[in-house]
N, C-alpha and C. Protein backbone atom coordinates (compact mmCIF):
# COMPACT_ATOMS: atom_id res chain seq x y z
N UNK A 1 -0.99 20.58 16.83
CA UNK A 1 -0.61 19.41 17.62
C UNK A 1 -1.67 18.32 17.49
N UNK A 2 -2.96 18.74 17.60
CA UNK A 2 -3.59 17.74 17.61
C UNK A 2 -4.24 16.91 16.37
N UNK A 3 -3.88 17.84 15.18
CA UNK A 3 -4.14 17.52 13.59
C UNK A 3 -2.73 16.47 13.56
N UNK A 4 -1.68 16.20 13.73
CA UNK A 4 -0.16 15.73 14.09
C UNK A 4 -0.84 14.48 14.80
N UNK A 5 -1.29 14.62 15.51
CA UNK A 5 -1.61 13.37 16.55
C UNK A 5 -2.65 12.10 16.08
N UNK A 6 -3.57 12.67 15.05
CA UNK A 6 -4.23 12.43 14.54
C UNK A 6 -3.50 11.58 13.04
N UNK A 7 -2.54 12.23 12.69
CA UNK A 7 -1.97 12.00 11.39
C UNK A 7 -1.14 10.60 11.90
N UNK A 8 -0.55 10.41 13.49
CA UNK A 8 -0.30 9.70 13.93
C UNK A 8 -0.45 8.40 14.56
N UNK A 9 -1.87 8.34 14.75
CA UNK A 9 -2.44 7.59 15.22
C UNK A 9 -2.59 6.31 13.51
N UNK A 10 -3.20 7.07 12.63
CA UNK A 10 -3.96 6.24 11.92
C UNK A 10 -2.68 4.71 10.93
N UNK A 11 -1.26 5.41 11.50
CA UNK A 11 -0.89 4.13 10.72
C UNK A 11 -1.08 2.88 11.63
N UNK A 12 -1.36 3.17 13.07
CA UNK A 12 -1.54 2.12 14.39
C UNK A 12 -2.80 1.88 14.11
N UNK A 13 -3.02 2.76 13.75
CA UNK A 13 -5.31 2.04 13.69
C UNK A 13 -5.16 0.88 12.33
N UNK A 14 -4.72 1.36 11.10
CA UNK A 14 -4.50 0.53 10.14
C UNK A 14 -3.95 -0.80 10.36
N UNK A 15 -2.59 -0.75 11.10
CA UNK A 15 -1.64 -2.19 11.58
C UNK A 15 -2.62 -2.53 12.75
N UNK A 16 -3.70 -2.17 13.17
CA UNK A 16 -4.26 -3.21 14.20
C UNK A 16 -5.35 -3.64 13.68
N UNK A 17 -6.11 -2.87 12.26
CA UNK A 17 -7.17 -3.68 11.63
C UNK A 17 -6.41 -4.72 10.63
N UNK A 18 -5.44 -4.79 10.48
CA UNK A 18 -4.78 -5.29 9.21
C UNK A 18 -4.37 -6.62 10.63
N UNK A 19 -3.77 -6.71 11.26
CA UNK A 19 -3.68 -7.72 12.55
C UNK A 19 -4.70 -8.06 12.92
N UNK A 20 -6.22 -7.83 12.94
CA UNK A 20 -6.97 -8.39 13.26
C UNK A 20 -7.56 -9.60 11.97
N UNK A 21 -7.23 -9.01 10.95
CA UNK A 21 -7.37 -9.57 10.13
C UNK A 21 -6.85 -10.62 9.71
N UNK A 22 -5.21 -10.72 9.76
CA UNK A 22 -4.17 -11.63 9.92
C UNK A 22 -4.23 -12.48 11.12
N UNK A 23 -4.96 -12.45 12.00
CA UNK A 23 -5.49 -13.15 13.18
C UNK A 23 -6.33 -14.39 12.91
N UNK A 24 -6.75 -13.89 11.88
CA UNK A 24 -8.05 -15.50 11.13
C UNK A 24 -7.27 -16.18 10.24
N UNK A 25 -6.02 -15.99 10.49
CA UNK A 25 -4.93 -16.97 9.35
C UNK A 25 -5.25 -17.00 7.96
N UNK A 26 -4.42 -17.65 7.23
CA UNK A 26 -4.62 -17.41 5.86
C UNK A 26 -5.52 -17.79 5.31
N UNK A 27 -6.05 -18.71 5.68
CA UNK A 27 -7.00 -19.06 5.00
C UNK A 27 -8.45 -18.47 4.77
N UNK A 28 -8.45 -17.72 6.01
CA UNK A 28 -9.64 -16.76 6.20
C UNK A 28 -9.17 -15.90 4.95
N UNK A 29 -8.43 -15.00 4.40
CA UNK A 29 -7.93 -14.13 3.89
C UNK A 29 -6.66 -14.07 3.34
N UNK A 30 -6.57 -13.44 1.76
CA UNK A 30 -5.56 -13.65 1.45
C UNK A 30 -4.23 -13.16 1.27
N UNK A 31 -3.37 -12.84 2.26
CA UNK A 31 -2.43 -11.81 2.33
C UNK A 31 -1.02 -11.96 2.04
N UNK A 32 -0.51 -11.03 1.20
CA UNK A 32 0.62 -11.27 0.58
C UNK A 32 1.28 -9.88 0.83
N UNK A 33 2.76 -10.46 0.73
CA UNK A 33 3.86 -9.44 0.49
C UNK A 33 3.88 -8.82 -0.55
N UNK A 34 3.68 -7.32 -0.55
CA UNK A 34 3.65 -6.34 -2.12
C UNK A 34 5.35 -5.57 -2.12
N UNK A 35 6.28 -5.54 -0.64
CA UNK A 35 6.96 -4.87 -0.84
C UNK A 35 8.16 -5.32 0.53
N UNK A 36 9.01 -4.45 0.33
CA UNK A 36 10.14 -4.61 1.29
C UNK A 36 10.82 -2.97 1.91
N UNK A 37 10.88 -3.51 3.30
CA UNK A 37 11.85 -2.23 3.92
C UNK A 37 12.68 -3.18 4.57
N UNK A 38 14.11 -2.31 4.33
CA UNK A 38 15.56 -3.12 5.54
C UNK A 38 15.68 -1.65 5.90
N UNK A 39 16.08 -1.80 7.22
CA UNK A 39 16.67 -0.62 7.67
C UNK A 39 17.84 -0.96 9.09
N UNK A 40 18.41 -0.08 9.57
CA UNK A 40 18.82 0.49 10.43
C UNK A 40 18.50 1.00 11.59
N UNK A 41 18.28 0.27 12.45
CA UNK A 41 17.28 1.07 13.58
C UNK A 41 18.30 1.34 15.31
N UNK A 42 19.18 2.50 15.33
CA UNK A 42 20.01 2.49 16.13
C UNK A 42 21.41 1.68 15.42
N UNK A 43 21.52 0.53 16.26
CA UNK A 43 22.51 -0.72 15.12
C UNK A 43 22.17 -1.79 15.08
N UNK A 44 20.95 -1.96 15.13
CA UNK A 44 20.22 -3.56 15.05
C UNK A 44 19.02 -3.50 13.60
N UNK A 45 18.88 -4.55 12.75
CA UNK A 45 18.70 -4.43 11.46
C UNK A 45 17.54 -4.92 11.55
N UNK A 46 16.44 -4.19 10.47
CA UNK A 46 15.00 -4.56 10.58
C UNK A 46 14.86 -5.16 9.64
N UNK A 47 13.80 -6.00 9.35
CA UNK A 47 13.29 -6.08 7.64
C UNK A 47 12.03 -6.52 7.73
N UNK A 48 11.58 -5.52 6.94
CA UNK A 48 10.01 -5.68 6.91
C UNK A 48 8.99 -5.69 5.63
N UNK A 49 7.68 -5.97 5.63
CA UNK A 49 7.40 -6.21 4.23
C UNK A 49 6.21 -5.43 4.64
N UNK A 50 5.55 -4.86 3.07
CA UNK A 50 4.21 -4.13 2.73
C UNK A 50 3.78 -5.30 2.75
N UNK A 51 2.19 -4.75 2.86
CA UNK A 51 1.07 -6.30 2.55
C UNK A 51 0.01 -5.61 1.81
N UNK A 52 -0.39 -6.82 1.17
CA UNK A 52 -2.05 -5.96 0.53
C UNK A 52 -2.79 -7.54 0.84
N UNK A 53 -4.25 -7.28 1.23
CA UNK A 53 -5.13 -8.25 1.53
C UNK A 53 -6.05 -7.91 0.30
N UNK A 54 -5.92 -9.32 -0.54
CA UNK A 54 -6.37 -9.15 -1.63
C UNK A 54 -8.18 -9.35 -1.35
N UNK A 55 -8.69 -9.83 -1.28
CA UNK A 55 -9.87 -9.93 -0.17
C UNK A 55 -10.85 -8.24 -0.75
N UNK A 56 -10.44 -7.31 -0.15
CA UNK A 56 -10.89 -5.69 -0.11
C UNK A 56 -9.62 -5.10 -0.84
N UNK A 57 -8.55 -5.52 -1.07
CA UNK A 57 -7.70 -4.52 -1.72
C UNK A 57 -6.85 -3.49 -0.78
N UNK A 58 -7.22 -3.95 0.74
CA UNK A 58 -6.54 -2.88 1.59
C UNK A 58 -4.92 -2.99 1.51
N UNK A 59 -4.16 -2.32 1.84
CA UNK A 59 -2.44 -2.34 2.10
C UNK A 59 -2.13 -1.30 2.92
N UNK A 60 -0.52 -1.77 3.23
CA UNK A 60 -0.08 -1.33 3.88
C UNK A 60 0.31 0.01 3.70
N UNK A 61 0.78 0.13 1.95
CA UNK A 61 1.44 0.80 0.99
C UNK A 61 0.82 1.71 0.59
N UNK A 62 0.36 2.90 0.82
CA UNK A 62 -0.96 3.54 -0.18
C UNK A 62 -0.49 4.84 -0.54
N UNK A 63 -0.70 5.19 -1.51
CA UNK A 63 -0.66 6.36 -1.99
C UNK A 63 -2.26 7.26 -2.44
N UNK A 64 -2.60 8.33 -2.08
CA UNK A 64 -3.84 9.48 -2.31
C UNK A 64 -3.20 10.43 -2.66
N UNK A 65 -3.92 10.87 -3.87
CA UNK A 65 -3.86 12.27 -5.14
C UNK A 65 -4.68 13.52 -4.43
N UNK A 66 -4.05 14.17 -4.38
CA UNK A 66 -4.74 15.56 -4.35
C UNK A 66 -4.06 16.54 -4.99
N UNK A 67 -4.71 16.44 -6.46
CA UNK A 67 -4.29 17.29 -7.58
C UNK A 67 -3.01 16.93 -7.88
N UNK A 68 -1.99 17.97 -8.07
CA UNK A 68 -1.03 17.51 -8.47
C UNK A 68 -0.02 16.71 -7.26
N UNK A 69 -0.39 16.90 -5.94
CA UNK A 69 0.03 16.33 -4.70
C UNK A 69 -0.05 14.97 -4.34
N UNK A 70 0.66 13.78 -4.25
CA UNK A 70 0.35 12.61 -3.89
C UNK A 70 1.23 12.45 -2.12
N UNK A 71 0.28 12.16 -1.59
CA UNK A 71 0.56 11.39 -0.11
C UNK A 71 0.96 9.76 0.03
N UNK A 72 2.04 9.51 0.18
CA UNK A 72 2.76 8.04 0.42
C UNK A 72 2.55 7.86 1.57
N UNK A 73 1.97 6.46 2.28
CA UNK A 73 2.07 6.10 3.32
C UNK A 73 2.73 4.77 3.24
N UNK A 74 3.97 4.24 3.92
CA UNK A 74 4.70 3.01 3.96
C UNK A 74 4.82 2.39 4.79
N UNK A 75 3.97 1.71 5.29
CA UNK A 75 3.74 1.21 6.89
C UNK A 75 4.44 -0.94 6.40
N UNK A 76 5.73 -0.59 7.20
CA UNK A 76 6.67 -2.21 7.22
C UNK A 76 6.34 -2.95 8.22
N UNK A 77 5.75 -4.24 8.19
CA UNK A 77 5.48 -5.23 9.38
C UNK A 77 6.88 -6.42 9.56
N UNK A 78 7.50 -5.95 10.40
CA UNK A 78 8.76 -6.94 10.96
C UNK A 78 8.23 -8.23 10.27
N UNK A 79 9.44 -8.80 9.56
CA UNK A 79 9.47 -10.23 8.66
C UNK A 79 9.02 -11.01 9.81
N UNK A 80 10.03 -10.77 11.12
CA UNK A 80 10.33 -11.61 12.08
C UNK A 80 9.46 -12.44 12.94
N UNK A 81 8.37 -10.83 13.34
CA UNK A 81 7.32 -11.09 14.26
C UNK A 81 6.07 -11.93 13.51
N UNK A 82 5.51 -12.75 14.42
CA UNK A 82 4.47 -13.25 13.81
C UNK A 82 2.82 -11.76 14.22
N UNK A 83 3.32 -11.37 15.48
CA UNK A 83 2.34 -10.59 15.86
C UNK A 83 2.66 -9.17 15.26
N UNK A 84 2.34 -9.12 14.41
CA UNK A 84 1.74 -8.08 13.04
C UNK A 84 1.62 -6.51 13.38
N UNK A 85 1.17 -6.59 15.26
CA UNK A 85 0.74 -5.04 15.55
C UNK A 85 1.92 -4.83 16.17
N UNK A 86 3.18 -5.31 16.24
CA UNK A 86 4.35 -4.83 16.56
C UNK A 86 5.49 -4.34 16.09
N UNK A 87 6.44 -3.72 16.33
CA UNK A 87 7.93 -3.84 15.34
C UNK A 87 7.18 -3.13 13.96
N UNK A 88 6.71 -2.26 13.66
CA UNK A 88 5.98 -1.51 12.71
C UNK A 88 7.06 -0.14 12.29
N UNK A 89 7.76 -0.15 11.54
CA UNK A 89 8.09 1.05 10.67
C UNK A 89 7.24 1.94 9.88
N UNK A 90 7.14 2.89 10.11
CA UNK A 90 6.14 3.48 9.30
C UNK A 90 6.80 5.02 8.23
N UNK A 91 6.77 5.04 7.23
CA UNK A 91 7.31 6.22 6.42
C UNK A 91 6.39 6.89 5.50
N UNK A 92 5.93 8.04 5.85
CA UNK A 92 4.78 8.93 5.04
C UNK A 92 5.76 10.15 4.78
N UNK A 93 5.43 10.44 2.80
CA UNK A 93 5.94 11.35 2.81
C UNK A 93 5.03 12.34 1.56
N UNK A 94 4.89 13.55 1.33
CA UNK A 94 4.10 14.39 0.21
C UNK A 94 5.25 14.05 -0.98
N UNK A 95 4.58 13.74 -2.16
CA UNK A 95 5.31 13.64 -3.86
C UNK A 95 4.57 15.03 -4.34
N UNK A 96 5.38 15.59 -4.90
CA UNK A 96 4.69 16.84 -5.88
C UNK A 96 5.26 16.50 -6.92
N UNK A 97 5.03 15.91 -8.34
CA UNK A 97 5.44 15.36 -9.78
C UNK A 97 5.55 14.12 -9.89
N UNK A 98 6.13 14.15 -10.61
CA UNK A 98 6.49 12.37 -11.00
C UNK A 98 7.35 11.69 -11.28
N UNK A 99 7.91 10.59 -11.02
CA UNK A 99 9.33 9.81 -11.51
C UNK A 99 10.16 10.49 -10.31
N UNK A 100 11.17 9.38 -10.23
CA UNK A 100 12.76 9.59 -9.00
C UNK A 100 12.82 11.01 -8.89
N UNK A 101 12.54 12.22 -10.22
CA UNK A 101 12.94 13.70 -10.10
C UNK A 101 11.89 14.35 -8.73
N UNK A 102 10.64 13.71 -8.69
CA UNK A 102 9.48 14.36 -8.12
C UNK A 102 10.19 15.09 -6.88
N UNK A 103 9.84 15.89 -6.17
CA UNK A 103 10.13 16.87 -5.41
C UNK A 103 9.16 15.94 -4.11
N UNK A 104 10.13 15.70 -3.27
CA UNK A 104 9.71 15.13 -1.51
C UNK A 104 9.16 16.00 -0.60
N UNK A 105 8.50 16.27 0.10
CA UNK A 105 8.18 17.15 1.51
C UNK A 105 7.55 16.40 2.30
N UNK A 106 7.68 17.54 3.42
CA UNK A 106 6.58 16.22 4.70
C UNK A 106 7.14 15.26 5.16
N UNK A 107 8.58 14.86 4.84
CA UNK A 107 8.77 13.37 5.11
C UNK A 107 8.54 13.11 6.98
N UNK A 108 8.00 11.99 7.30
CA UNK A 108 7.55 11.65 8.49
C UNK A 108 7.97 10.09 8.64
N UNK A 109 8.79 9.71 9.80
CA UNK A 109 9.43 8.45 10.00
C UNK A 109 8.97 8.01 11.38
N UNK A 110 8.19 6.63 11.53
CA UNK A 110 7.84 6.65 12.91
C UNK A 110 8.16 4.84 13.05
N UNK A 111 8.43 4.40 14.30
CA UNK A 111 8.93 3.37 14.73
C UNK A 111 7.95 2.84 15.77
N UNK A 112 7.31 1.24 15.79
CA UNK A 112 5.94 1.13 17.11
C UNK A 112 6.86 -0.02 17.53
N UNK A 113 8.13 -0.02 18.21
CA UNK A 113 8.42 -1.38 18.79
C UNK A 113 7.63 -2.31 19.30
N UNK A 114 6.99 -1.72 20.06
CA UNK A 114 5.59 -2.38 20.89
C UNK A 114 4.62 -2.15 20.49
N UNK A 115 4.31 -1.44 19.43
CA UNK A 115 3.34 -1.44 19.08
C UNK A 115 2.22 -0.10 19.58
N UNK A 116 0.96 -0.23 19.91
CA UNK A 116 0.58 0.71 21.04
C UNK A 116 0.46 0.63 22.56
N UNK A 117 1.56 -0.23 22.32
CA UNK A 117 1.39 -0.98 24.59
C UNK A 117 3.04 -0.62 25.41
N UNK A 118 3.67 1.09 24.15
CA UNK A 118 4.76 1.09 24.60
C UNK A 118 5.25 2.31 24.04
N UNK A 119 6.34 2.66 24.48
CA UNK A 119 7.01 3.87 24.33
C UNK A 119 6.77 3.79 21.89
N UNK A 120 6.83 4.61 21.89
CA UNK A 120 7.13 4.58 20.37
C UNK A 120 7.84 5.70 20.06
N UNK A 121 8.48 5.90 18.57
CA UNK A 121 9.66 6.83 18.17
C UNK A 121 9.17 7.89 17.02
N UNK A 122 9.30 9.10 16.77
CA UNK A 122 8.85 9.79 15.76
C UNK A 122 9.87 10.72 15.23
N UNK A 123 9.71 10.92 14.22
CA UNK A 123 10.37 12.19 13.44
C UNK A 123 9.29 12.69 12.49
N UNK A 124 9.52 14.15 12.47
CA UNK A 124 9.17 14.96 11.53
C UNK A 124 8.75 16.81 11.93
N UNK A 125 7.30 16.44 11.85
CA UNK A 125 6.41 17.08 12.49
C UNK A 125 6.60 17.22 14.22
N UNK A 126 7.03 16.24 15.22
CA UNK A 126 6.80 16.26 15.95
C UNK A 126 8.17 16.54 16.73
N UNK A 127 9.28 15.50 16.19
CA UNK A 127 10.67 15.93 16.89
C UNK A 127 11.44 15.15 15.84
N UNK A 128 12.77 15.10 16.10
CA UNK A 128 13.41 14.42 15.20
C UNK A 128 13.86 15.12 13.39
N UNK A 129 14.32 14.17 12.76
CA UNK A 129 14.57 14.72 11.45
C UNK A 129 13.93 13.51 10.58
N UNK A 130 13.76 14.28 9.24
CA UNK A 130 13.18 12.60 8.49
C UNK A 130 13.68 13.19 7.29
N UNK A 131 14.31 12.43 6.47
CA UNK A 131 14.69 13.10 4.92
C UNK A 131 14.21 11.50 4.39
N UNK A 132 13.32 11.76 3.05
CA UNK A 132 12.75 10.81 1.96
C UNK A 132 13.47 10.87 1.17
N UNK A 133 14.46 10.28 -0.06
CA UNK A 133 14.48 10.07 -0.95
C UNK A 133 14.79 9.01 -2.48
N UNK A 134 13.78 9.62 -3.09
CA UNK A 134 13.17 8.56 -4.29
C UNK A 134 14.06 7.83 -5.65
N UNK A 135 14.41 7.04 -5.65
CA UNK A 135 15.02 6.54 -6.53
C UNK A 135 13.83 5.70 -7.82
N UNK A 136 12.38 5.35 -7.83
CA UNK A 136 11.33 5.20 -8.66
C UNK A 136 10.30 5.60 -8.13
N UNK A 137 9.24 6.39 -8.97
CA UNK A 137 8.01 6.69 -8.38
C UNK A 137 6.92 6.78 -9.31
N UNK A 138 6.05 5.73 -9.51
CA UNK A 138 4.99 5.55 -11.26
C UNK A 138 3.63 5.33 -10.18
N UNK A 139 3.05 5.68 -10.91
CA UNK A 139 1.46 6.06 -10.51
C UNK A 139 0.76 5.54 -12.06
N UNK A 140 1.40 4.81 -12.58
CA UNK A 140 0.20 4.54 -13.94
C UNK A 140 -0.14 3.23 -13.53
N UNK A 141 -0.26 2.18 -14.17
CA UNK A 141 -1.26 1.10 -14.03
C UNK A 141 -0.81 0.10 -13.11
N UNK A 142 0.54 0.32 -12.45
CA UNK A 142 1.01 -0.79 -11.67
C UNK A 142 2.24 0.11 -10.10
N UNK A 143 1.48 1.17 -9.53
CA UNK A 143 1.84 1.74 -9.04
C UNK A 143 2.85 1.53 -7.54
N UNK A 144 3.98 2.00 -8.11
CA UNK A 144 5.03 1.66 -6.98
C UNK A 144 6.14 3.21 -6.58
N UNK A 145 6.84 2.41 -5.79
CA UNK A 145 7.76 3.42 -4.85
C UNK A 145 8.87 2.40 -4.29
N UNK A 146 10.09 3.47 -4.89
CA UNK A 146 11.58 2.89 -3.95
C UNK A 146 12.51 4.15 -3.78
N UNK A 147 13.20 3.54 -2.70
CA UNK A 147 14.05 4.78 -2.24
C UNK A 147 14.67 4.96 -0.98
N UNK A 148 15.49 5.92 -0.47
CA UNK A 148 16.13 5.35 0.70
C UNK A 148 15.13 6.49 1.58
N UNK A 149 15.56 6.15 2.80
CA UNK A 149 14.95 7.03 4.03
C UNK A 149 16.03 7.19 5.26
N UNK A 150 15.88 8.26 5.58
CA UNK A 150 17.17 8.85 7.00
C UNK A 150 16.00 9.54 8.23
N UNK A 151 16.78 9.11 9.07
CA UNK A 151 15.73 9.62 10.36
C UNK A 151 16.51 9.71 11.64
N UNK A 152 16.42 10.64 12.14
CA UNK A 152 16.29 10.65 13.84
C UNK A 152 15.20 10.85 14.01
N UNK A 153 14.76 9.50 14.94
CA UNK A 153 13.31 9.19 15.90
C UNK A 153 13.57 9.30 17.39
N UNK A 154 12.75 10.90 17.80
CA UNK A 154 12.58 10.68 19.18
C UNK A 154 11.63 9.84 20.32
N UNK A 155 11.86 9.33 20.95
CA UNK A 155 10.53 8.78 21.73
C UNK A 155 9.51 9.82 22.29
N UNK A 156 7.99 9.11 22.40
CA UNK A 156 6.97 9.50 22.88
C UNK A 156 6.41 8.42 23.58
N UNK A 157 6.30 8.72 25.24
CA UNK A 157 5.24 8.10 25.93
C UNK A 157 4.20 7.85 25.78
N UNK A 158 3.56 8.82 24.74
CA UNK A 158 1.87 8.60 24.83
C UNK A 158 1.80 9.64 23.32
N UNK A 159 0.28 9.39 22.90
CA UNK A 159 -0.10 10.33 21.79
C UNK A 159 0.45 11.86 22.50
N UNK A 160 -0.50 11.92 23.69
CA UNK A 160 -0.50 13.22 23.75
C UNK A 160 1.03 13.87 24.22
N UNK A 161 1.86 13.17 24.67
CA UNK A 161 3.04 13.47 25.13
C UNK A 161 3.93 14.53 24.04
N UNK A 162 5.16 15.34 24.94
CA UNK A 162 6.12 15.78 23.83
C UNK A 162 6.91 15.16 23.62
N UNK A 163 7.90 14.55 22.32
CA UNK A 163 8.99 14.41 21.94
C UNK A 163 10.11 14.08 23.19
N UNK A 164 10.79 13.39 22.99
CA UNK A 164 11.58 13.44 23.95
C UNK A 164 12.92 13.35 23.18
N UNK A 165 13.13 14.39 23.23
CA UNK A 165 14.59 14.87 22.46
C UNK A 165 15.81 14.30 22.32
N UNK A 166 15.73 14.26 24.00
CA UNK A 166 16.94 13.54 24.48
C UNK A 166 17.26 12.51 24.51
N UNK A 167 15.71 11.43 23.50
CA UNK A 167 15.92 10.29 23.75
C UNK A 167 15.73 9.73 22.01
N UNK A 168 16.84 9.91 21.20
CA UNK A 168 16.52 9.81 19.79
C UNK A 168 17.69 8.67 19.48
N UNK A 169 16.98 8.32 18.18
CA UNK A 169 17.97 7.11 17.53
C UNK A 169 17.69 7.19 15.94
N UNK A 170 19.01 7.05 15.27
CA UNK A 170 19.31 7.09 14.18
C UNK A 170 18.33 5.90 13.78
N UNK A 171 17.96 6.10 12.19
CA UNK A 171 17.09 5.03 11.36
C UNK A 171 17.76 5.41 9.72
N UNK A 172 17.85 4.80 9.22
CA UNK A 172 18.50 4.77 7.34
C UNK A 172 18.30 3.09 7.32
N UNK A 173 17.49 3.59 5.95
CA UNK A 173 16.95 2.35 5.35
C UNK A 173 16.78 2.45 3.77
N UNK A 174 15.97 1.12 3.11
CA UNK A 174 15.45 1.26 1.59
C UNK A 174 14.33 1.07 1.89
N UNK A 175 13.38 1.59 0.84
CA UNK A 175 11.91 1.20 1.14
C UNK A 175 12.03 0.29 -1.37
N UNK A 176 10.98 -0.90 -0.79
CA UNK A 176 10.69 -1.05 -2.53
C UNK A 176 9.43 -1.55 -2.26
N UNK A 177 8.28 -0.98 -3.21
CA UNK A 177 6.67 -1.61 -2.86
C UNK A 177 6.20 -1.18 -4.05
N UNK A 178 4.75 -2.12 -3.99
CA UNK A 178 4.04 -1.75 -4.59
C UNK A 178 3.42 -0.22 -3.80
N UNK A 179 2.27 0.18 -4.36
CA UNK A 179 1.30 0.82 -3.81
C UNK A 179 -0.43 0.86 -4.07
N UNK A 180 -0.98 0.66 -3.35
CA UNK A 180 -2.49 0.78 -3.63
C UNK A 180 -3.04 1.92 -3.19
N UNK A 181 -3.71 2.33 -4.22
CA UNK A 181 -5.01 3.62 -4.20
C UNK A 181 -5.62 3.70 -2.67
N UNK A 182 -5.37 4.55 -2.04
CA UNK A 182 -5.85 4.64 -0.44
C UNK A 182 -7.49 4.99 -0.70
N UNK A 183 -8.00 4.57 0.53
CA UNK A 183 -9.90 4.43 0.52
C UNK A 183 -10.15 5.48 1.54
């Protein structure tokens, strides 16, 4: 539970350093769209984009190798909102191989309407269902990811809280991005 909680926290720690950052406007820093998610959230339609701050190279989008194992993290910032730490889609899932064939696990689907000042939604590990799958997946010199995603997200009051079962909502979407080498 508490390795889960942990795995949970860090796409909110990321979207609030990546918002603090986006806070000094563009000109401070240079941040661009690397990617796109539309989805489905209940029956009201999201669309959101990856970012990479060219600056340090950080993103939203990252993928880490461990051996033959790669970890996707796909964290979408609402087109809509100007405030960056909100309306956050987030989709992490394990790749074992390579190309659309690669074999999915782990998939994990989480929703921050509010951000961290509010109820938020999860699937995987914790409650809910999450199915990943890949329609491109290249890891050589210009590394990206597309593909659809399915979810029931239950709500959680708090990190430490359980699932709330009874309180779930359908999510199906596309994800298309780049990806950057995670630090």
């Amino acid at each position: 539970m508490f390795q889960t909680d942990i795995k949970r926290l860090a796409p909110v720690a990321m979207a609030g350093g990546l918002a603090t950052l986006l806070s000094f406007g563009a000109e401070a820093f240079d941040v661009k769209a690397i990617g796109s998610v539309t989805a489905t959230i209940d029956e009201a339609s999201y669309e959101g984009e990856t970012l990479l701050v060219s600056d340090d190279q950080s993103a939203t989008a990252t993928f880490r190798s461990f051996g033959p194992v790669n970890q996707i993290s796909i964290q979408a910032h609402a087109k809509a909102n100007e405030n960056k730490t909100q309306n956050i889609l987030n989709i992490e899932f394990s790749v074992m191989g390579k190309g659309a064939a690669a074999t999915v696990t782990n998939a994990s689907v989480s929703w921050w309407p509010e951000g961290m000042n509010g109820e938020f939604f999860v699937a995987g590990d914790e409650g809910g269902t999450a199915r990943v799958t890949l329609e491109t997946f290249v890891l050589d010199a210009s590394p990206n990811a597309s593909g659809t995603f399915e979810a029931e997200v239950c709500a959680k009051e708090s990190f430490s809280a359980e699932a709330d079962l009874a309180k779930c909502l359908p999510i199906k979407g596309t994800f298309q991005t780049s990806l950057a080498e995670g630090k």
